[in-house]
Protein backbone atom coordinates (compact mmCIF):
# COMPACT_ATOMS: atom_id res chain seq x y z
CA UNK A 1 83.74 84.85 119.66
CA UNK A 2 82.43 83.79 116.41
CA UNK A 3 80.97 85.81 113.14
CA UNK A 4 78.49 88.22 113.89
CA UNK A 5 78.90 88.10 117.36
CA UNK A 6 77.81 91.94 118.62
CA UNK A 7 80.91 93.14 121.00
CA UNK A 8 78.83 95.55 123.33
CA UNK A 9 80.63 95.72 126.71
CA UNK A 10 84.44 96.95 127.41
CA UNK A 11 85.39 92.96 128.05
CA UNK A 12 84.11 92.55 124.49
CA UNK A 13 86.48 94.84 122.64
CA UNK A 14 89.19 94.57 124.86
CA UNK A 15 88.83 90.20 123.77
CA UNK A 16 88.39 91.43 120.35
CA UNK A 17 91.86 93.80 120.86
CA UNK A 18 93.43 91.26 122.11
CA UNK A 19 93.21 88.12 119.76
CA UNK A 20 92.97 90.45 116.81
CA UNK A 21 89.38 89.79 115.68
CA UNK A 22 88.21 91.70 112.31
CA UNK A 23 85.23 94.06 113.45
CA UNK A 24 82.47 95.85 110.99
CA UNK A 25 81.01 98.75 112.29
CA UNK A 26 77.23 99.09 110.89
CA UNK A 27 74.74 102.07 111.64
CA UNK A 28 71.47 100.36 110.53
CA UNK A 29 72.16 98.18 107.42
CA UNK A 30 74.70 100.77 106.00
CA UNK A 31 78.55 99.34 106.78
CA UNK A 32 80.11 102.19 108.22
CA UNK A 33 83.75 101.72 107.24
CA UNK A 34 85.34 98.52 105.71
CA UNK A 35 86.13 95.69 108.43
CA UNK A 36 89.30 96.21 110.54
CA UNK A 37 91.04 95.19 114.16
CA UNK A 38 89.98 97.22 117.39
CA UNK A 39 92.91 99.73 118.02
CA UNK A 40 91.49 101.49 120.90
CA UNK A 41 88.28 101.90 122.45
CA UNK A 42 86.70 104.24 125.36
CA UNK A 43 83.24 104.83 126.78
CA UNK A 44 82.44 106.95 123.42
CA UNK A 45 84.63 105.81 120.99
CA UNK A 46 85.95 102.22 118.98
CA UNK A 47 89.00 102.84 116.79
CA UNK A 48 88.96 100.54 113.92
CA UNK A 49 92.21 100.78 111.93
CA UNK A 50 92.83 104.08 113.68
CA UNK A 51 89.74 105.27 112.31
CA UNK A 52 87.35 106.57 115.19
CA UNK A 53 83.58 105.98 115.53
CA UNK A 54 81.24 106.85 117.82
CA UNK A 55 80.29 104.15 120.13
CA UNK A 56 76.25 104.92 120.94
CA UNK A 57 75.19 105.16 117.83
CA UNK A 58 76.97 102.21 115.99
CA UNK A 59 77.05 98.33 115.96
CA UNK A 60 80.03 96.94 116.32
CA UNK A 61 80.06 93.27 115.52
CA UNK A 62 82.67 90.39 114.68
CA UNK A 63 83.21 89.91 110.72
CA UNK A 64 82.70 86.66 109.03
């Protein structure tokens, strides 16, 4: 996975999980919380640094 990369399936953030990848979570061009590592994720949530967000109506993508 490299920057900017968009992590939109469950294989995405579970890679992500995994190897420790720093995520920003956008909703349009406004950066929803700072960048962090995936901590959990379901079908309607991604935990960022513990810090839950709702999955449909969010970008998730791979920081630089």
């Amino acid at each position: 996975m490299k920057a900017g990369y968009e992590l939109i399936e469950d294989n995405d953030f579970e890679t992500a999980k995994k190897n420790g990848y720093i995520v920003k979570v956008t909703q349009g061009a406004i950066a929803i919380y700072p960048p962090g590592k995936v901590t959990a994720y379901s079908e309607n949530h991604v935990a960022i640094d513990g810090k839950k967000v709702f999955r449909p109506v969010n970008k998730f993508h791979i920081a630089e």
